[in-house]
C-alpha atoms as a PDB file:
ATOM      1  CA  UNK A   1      37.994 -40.203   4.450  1.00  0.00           C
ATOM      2  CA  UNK A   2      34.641 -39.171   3.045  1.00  0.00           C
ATOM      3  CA  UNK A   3      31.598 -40.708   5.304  1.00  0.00           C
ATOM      4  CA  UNK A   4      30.107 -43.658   2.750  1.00  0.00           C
ATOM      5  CA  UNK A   5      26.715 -42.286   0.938  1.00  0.00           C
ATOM      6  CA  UNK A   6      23.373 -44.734   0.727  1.00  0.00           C
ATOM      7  CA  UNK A   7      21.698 -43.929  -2.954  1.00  0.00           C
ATOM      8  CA  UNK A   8      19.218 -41.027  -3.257  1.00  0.00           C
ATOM      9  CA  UNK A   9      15.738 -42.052  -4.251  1.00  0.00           C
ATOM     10  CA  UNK A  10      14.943 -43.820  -7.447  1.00  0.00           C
ATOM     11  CA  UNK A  11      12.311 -41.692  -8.547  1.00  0.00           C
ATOM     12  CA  UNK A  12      11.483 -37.664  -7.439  1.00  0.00           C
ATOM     13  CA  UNK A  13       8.913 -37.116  -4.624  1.00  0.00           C
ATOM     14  CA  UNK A  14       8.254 -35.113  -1.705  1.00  0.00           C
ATOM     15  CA  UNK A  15       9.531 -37.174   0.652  1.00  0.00           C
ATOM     16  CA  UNK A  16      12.778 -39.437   2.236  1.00  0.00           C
ATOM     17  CA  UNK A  17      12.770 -41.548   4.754  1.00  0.00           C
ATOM     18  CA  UNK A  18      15.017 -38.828   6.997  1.00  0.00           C
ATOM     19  CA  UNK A  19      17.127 -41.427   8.609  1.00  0.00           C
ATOM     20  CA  UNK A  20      18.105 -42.424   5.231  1.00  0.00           C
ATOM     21  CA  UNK A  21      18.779 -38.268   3.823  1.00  0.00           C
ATOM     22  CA  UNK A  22      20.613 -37.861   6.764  1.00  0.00           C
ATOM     23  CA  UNK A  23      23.296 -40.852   6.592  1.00  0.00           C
ATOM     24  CA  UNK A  24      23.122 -40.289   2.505  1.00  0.00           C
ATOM     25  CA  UNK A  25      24.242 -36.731   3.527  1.00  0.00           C
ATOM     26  CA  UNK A  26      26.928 -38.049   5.698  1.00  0.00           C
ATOM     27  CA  UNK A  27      25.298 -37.110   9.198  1.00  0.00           C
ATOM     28  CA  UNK A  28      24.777 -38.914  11.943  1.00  0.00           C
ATOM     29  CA  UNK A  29      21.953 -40.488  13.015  1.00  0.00           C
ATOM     30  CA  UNK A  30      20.394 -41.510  17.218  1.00  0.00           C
ATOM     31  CA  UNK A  31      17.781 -44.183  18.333  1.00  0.00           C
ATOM     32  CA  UNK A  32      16.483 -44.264  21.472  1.00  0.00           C
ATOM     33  CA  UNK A  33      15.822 -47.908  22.405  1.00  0.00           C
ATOM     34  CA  UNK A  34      12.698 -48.121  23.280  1.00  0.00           C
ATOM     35  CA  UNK A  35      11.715 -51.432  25.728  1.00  0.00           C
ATOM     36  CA  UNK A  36       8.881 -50.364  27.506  1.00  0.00           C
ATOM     37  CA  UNK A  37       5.603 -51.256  26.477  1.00  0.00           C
ATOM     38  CA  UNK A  38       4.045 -47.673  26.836  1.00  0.00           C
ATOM     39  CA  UNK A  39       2.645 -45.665  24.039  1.00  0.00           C
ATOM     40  CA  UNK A  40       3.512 -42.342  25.910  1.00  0.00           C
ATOM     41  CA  UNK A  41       6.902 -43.388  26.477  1.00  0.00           C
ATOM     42  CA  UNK A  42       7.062 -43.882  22.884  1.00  0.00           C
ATOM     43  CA  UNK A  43       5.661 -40.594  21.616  1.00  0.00           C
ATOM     44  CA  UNK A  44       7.618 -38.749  24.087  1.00  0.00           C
ATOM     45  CA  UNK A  45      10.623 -39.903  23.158  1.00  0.00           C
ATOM     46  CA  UNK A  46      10.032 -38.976  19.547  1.00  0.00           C
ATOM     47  CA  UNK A  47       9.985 -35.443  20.177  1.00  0.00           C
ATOM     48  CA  UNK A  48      12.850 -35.153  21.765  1.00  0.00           C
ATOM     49  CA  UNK A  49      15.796 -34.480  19.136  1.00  0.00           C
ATOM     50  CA  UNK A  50      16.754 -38.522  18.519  1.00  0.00           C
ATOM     51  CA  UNK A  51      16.284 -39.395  14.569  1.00  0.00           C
ATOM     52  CA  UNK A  52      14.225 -42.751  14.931  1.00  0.00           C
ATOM     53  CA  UNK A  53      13.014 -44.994  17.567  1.00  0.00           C
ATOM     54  CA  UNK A  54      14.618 -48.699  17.985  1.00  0.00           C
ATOM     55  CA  UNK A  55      11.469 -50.135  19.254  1.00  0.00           C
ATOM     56  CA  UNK A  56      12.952 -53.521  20.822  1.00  0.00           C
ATOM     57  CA  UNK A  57      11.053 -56.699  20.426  1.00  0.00           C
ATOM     58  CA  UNK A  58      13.734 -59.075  20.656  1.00  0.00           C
ATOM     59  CA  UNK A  59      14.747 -57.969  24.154  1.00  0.00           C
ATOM     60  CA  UNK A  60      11.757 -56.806  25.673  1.00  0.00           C
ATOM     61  CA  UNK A  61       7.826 -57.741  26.234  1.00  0.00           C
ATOM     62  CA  UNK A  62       6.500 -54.989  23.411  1.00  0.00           C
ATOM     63  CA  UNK A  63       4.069 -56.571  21.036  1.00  0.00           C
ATOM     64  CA  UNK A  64       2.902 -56.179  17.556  1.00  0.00           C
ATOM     65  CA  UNK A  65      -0.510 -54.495  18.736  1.00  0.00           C
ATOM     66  CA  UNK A  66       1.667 -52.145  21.342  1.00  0.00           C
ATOM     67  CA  UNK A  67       4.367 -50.897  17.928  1.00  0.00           C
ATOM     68  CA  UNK A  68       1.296 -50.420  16.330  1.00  0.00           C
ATOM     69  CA  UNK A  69       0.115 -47.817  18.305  1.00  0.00           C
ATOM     70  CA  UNK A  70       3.724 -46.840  18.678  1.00  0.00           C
ATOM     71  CA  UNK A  71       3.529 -46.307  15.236  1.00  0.00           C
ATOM     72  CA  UNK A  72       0.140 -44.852  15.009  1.00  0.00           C
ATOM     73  CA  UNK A  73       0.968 -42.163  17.709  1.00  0.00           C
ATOM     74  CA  UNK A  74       4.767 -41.122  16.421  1.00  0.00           C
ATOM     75  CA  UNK A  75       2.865 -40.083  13.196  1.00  0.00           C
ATOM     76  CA  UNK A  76       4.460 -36.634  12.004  1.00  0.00           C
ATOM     77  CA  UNK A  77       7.023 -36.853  14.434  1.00  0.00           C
ATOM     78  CA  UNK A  78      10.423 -36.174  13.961  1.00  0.00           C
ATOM     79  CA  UNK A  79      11.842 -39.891  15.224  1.00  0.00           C
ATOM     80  CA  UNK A  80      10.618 -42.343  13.022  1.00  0.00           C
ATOM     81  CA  UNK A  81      10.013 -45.538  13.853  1.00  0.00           C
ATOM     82  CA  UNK A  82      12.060 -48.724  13.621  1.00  0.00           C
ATOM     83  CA  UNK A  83      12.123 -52.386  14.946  1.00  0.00           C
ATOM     84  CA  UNK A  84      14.019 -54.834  15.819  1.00  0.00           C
ATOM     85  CA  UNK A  85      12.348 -58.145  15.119  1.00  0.00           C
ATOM     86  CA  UNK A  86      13.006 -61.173  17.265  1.00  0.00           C
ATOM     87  CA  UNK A  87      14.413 -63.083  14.559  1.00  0.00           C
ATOM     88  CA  UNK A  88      15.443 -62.642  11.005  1.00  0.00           C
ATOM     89  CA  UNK A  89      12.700 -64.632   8.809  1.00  0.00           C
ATOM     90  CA  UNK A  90      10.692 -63.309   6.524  1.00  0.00           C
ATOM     91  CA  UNK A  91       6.974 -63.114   8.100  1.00  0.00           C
ATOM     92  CA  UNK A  92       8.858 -61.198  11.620  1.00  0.00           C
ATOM     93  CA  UNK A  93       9.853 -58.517   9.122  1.00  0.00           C
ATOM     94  CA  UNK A  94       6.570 -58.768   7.163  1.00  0.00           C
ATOM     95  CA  UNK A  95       4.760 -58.073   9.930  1.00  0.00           C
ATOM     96  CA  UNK A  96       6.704 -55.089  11.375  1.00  0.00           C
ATOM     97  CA  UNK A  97       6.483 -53.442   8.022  1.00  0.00           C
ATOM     98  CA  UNK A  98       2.601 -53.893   7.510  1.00  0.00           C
ATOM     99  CA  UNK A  99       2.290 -51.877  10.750  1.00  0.00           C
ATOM    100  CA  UNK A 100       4.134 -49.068   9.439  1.00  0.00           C
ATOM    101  CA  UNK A 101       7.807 -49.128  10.347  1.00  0.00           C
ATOM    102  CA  UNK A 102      10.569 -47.085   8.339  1.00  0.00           C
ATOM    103  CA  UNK A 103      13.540 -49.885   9.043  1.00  0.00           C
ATOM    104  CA  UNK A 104      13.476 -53.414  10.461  1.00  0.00           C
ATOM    105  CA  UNK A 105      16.466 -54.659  12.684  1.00  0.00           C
ATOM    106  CA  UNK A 106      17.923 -58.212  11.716  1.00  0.00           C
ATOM    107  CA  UNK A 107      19.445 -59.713  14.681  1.00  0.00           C
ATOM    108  CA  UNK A 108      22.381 -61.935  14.449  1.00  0.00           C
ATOM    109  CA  UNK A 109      22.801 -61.501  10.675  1.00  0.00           C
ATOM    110  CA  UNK A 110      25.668 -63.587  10.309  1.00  0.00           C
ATOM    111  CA  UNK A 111      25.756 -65.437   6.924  1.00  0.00           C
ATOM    112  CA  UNK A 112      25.048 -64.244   3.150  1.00  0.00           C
ATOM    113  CA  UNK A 113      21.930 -66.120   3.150  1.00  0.00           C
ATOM    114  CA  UNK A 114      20.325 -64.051   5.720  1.00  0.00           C
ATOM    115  CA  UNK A 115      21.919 -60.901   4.760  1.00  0.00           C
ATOM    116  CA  UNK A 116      20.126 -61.562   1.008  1.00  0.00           C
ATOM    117  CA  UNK A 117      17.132 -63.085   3.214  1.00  0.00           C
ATOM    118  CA  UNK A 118      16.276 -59.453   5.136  1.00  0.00           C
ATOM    119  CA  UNK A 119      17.003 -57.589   2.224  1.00  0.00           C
ATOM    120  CA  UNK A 120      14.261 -59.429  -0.037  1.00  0.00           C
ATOM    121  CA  UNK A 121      12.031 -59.272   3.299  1.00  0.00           C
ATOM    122  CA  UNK A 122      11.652 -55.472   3.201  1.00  0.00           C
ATOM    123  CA  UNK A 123      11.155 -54.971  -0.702  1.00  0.00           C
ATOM    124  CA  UNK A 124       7.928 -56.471  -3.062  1.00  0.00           C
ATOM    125  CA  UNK A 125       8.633 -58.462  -5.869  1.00  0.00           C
ATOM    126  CA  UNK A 126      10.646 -58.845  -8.379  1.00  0.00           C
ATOM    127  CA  UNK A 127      12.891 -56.958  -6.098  1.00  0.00           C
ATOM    128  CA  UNK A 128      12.131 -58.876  -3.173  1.00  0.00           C
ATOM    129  CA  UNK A 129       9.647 -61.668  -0.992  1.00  0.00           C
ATOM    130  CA  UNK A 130       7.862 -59.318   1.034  1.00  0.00           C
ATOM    131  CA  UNK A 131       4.109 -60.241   1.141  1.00  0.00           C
ATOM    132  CA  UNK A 132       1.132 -57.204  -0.424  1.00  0.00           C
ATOM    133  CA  UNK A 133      -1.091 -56.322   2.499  1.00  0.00           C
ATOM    134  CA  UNK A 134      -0.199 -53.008   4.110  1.00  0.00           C
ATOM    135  CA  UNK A 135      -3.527 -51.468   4.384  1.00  0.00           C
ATOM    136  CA  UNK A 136      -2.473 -50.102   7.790  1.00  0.00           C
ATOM    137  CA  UNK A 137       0.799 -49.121   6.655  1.00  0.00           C
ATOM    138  CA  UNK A 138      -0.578 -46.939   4.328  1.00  0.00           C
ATOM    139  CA  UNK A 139      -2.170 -44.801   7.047  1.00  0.00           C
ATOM    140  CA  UNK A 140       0.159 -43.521   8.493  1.00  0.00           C
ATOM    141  CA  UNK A 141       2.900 -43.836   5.536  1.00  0.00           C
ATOM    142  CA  UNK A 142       3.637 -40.306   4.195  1.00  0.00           C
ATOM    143  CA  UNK A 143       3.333 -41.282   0.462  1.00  0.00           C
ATOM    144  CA  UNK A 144       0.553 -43.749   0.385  1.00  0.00           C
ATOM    145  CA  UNK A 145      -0.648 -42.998  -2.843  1.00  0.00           C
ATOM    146  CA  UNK A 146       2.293 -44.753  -3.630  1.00  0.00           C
ATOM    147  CA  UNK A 147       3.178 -46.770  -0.892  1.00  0.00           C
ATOM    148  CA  UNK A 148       4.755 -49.713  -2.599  1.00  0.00           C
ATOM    149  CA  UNK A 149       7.129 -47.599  -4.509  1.00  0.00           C
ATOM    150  CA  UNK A 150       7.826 -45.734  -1.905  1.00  0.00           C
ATOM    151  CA  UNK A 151       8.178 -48.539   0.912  1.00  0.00           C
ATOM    152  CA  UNK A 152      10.817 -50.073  -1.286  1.00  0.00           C
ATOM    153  CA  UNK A 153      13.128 -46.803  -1.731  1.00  0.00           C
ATOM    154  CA  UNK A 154      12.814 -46.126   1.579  1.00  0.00           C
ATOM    155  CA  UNK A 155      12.441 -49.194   4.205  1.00  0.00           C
ATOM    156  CA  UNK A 156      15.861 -49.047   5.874  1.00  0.00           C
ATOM    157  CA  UNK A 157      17.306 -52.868   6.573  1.00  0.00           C
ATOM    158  CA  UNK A 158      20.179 -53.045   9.170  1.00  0.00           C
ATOM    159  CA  UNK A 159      21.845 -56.114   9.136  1.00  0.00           C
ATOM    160  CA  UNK A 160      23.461 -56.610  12.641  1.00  0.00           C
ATOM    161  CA  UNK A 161      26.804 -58.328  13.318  1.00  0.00           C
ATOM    162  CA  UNK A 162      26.950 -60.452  16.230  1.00  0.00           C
ATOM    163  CA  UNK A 163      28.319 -63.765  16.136  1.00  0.00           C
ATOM    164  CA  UNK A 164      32.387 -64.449  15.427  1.00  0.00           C
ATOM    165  CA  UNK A 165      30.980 -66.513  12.002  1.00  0.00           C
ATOM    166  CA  UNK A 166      29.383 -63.003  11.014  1.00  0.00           C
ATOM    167  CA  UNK A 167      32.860 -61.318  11.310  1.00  0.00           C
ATOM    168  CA  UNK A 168      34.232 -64.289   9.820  1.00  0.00           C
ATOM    169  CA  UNK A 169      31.790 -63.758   6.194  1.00  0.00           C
ATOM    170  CA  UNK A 170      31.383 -59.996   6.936  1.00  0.00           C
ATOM    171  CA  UNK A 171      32.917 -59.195   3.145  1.00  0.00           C
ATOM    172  CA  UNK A 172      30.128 -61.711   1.692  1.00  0.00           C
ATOM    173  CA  UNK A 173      27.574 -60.201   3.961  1.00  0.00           C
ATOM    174  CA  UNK A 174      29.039 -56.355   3.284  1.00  0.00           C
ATOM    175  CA  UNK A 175      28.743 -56.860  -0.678  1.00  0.00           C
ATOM    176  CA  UNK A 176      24.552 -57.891  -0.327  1.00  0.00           C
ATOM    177  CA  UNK A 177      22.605 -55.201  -1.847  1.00  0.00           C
ATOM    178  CA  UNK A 178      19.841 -53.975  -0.202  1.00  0.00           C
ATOM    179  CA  UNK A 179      21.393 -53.756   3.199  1.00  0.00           C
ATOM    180  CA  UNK A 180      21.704 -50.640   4.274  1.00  0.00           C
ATOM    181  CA  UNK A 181      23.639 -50.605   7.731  1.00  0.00           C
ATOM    182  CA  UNK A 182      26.191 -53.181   9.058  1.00  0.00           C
ATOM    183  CA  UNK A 183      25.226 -52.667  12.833  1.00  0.00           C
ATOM    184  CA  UNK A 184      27.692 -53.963  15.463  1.00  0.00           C
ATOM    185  CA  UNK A 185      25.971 -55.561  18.464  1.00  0.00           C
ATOM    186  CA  UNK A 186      29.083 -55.847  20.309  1.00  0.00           C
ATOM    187  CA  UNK A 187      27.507 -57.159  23.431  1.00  0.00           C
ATOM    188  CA  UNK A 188      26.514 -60.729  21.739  1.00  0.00           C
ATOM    189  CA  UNK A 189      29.706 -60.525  19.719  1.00  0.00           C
ATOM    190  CA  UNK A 190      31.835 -60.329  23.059  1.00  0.00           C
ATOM    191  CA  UNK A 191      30.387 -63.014  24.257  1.00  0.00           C
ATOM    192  CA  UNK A 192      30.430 -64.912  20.537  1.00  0.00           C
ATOM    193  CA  UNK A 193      34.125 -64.501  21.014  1.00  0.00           C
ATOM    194  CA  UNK A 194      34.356 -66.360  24.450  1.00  0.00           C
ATOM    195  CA  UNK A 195      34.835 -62.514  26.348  1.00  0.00           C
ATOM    196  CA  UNK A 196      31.418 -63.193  28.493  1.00  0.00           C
ATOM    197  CA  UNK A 197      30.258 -59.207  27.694  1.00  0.00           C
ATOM    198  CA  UNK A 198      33.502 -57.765  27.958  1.00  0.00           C
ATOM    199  CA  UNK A 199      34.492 -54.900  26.009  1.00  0.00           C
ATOM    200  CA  UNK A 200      38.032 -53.705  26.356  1.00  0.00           C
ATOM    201  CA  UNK A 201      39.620 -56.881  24.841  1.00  0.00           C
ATOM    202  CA  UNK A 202      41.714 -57.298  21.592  1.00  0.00           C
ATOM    203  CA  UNK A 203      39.794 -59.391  20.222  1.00  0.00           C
ATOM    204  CA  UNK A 204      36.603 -57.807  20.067  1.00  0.00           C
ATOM    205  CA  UNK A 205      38.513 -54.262  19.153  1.00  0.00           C
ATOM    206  CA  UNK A 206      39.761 -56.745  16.039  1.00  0.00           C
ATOM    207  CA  UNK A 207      36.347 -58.030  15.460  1.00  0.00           C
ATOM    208  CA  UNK A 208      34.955 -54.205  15.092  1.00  0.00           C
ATOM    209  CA  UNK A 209      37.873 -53.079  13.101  1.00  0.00           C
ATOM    210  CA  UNK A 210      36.893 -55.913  10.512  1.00  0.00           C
ATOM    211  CA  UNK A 211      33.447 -55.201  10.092  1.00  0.00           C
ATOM    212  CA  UNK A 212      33.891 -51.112   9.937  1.00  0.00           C
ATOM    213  CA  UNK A 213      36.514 -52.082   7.264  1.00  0.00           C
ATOM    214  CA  UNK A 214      33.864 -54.337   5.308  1.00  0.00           C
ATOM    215  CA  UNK A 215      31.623 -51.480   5.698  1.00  0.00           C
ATOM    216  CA  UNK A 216      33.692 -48.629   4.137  1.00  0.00           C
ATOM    217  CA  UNK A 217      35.109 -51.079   1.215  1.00  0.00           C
ATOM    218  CA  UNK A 218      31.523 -51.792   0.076  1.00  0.00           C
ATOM    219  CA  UNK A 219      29.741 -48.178   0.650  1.00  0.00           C
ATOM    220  CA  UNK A 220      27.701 -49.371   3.504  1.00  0.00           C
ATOM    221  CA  UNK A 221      26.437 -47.451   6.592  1.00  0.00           C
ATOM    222  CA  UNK A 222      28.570 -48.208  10.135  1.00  0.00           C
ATOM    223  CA  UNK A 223      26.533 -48.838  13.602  1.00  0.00           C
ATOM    224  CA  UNK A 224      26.994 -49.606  16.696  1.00  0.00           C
ATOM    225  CA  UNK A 225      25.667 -49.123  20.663  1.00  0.00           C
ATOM    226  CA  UNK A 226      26.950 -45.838  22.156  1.00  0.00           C
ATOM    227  CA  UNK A 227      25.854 -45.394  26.078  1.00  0.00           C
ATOM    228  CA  UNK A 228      26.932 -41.173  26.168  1.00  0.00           C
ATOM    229  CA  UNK A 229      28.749 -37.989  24.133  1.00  0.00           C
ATOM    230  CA  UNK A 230      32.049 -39.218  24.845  1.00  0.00           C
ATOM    231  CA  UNK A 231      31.667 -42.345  23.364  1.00  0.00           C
ATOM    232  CA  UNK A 232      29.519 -40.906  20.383  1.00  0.00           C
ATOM    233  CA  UNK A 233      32.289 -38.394  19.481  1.00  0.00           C
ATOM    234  CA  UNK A 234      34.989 -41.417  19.449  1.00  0.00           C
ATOM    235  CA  UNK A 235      32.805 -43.679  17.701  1.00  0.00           C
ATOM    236  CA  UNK A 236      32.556 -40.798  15.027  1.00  0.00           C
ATOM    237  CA  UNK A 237      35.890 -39.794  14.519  1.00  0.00           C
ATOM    238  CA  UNK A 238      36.359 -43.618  13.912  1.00  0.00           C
ATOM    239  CA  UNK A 239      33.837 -44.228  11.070  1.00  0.00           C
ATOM    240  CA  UNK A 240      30.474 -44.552  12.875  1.00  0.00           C
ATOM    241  CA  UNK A 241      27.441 -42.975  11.398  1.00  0.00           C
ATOM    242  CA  UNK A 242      23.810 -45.029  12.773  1.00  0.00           C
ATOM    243  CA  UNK A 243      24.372 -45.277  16.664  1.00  0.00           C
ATOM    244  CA  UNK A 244      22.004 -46.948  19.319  1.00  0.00           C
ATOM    245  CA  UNK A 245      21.817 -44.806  22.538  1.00  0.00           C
ATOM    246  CA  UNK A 246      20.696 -46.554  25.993  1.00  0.00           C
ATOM    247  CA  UNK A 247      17.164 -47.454  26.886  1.00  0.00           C
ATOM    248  CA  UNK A 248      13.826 -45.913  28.018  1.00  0.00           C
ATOM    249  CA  UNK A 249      14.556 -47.262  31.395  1.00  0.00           C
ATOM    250  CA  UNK A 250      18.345 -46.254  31.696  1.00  0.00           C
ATOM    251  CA  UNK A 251      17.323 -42.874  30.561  1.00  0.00           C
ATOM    252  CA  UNK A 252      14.848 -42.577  33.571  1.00  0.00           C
ATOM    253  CA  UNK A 253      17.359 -44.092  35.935  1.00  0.00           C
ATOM    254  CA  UNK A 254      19.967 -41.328  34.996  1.00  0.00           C
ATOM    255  CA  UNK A 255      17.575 -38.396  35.247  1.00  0.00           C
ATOM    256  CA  UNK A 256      17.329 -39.857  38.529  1.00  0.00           C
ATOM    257  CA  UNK A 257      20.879 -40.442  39.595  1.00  0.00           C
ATOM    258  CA  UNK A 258      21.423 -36.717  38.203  1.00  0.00           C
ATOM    259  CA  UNK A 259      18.731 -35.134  41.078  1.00  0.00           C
ATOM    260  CA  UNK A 260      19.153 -38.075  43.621  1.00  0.00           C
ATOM    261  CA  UNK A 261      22.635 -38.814  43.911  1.00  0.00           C
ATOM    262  CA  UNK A 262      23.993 -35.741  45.549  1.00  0.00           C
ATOM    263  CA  UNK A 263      21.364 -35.881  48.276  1.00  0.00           C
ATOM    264  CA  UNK A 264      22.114 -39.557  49.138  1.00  0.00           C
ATOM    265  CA  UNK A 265      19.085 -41.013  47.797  1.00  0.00           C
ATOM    266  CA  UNK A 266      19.892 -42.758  44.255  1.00  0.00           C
ATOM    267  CA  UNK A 267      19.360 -46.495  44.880  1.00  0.00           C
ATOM    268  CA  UNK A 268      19.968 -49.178  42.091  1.00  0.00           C
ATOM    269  CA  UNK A 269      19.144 -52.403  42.201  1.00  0.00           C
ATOM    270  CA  UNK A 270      21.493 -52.789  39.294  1.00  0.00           C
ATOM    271  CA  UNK A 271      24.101 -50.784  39.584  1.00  0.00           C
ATOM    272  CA  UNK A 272      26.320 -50.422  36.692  1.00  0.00           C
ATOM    273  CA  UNK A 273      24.010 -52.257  34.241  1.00  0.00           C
ATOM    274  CA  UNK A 274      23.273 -51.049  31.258  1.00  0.00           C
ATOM    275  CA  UNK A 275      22.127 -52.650  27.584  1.00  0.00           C
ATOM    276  CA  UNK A 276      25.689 -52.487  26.795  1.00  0.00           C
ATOM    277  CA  UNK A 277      26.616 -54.847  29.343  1.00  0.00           C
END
């Protein structure tokens, strides 16, 4: 089955957002979840080799002033930036965007309304609801001649699937246009589903299947967590293009493990933890 294709740009110009060539090109695409509230961290991890950073501010203590200079210091480097915003209204996304993201992440996404309500929060009007101020944007966009144009062809909007009543309207919320990735968070949706974080059951395997089915039936990009290669490679063979790779923090306490362990020495606190439950 051919990988589904988001639309090439509306107009010619230079540039595309590269998260978006790459999934329109059928490729996949990394994040690095970024929860730490460190600039360097940030940068660091955009040279690297992973296509865009998921800067979390749902799930962690990172401001708007600290994505800012997130923002401002991944300039011309190859991850772009992304965020998730705590909540999916239309000023959390306007803000994100006037600081410069590429793609806002809409937690628990789980009716038509606010499918249609994220999509109209990343594009100007008559398109969308998204507010005119993005002097700062345009700093550090790579068009901003033309930024409004341009922020509208190529602000990415993933939509992500959490709750049993998204599942439940996931055709409805599948058939919005201007959503660009169905993401699975299938942490939240285990425990939506009474499993308490567990992800080996039926049910949840059912719940994925659904939404990965929505997603193919109405050309839209597939997501979901992936914690190593393994998973990655089965995640692809299955459909999966836009994946979300562990944290800053889990990173650090593998490079760790990998020089510690065989000497004795690796202590976690947590052991076994991960964002992935």
């Amino acid at each position: 089955m051919s990988a589904p294709q988001l639309s090439a740009p509306q107009s010619p110009q230079a540039w595309e957002n590269p998260v978006r060539r790459s999934l329109r090109e059928g490729r996949p695409v990394i994040g690095i979840t970024i929860t730490t509230p460190s600039v360097e961290i940030a940068a660091r991890a955009a040279t690297l080799g992973f296509d865009f950073l998921w800067i979390e501010m749902e799930h962690s203590p990172i401001t708007l002033e600290t994505l800012r200079a997130m923002v401002l210091a991944c300039r011309n480097l190859p991850a772009v930036p992304f965020a998730r915003v705590p909540v999916n209204e239309l000023w959390t996304a306007k803000r994100v965007l006037d600081m410069g993201v590429h793609g806002v992440i809409f937690p628990f996404t789980s009716t038509p309304e606010l499918a249609r309500q994220a999509a109209a929060a990343c594009r100007y009007p008559p398109r969308g609801r998204r507010g005119s101020g993005p002097s700062l944007a345009m700093l550090t966009w790579p068009e901003p001649q033309r930024y409004h144009d341009s922020a509208d062809e190529h602000v990415m909007v993933i939509a992500v699937i959490e709750e049993q009543r998204a599942v439940e309207h996931i055709d409805e919320i599948a058939s919005v246009e201007g959503i660009d990735v169905l993401f699975i968070g299938t942490s939240d949706l285990s425990f939506s589903l009474g499993l308490r974080g567990r992800q080996d059951d039926p049910l949840l395997e059912d719940a994925i299947a659904r939404v990965l089915d929505a997603a193919r039936r109405h050309n839209k990009i597939a997501g979901r967590p992936a914690r190593d290669a393994d998973q990655l490679r089965r995640f692809l063979d299955q459909g999966f293009l836009f994946f979300q790779a562990t944290t800053d923090l889990n990173f650090m306490a593998d490079g760790a493990r990998q020089l510690l362990a065989p000497f004795g020495k690796f202590i976690s606190s947590l052991p076994g933890r991960t964002i992935y439950g």
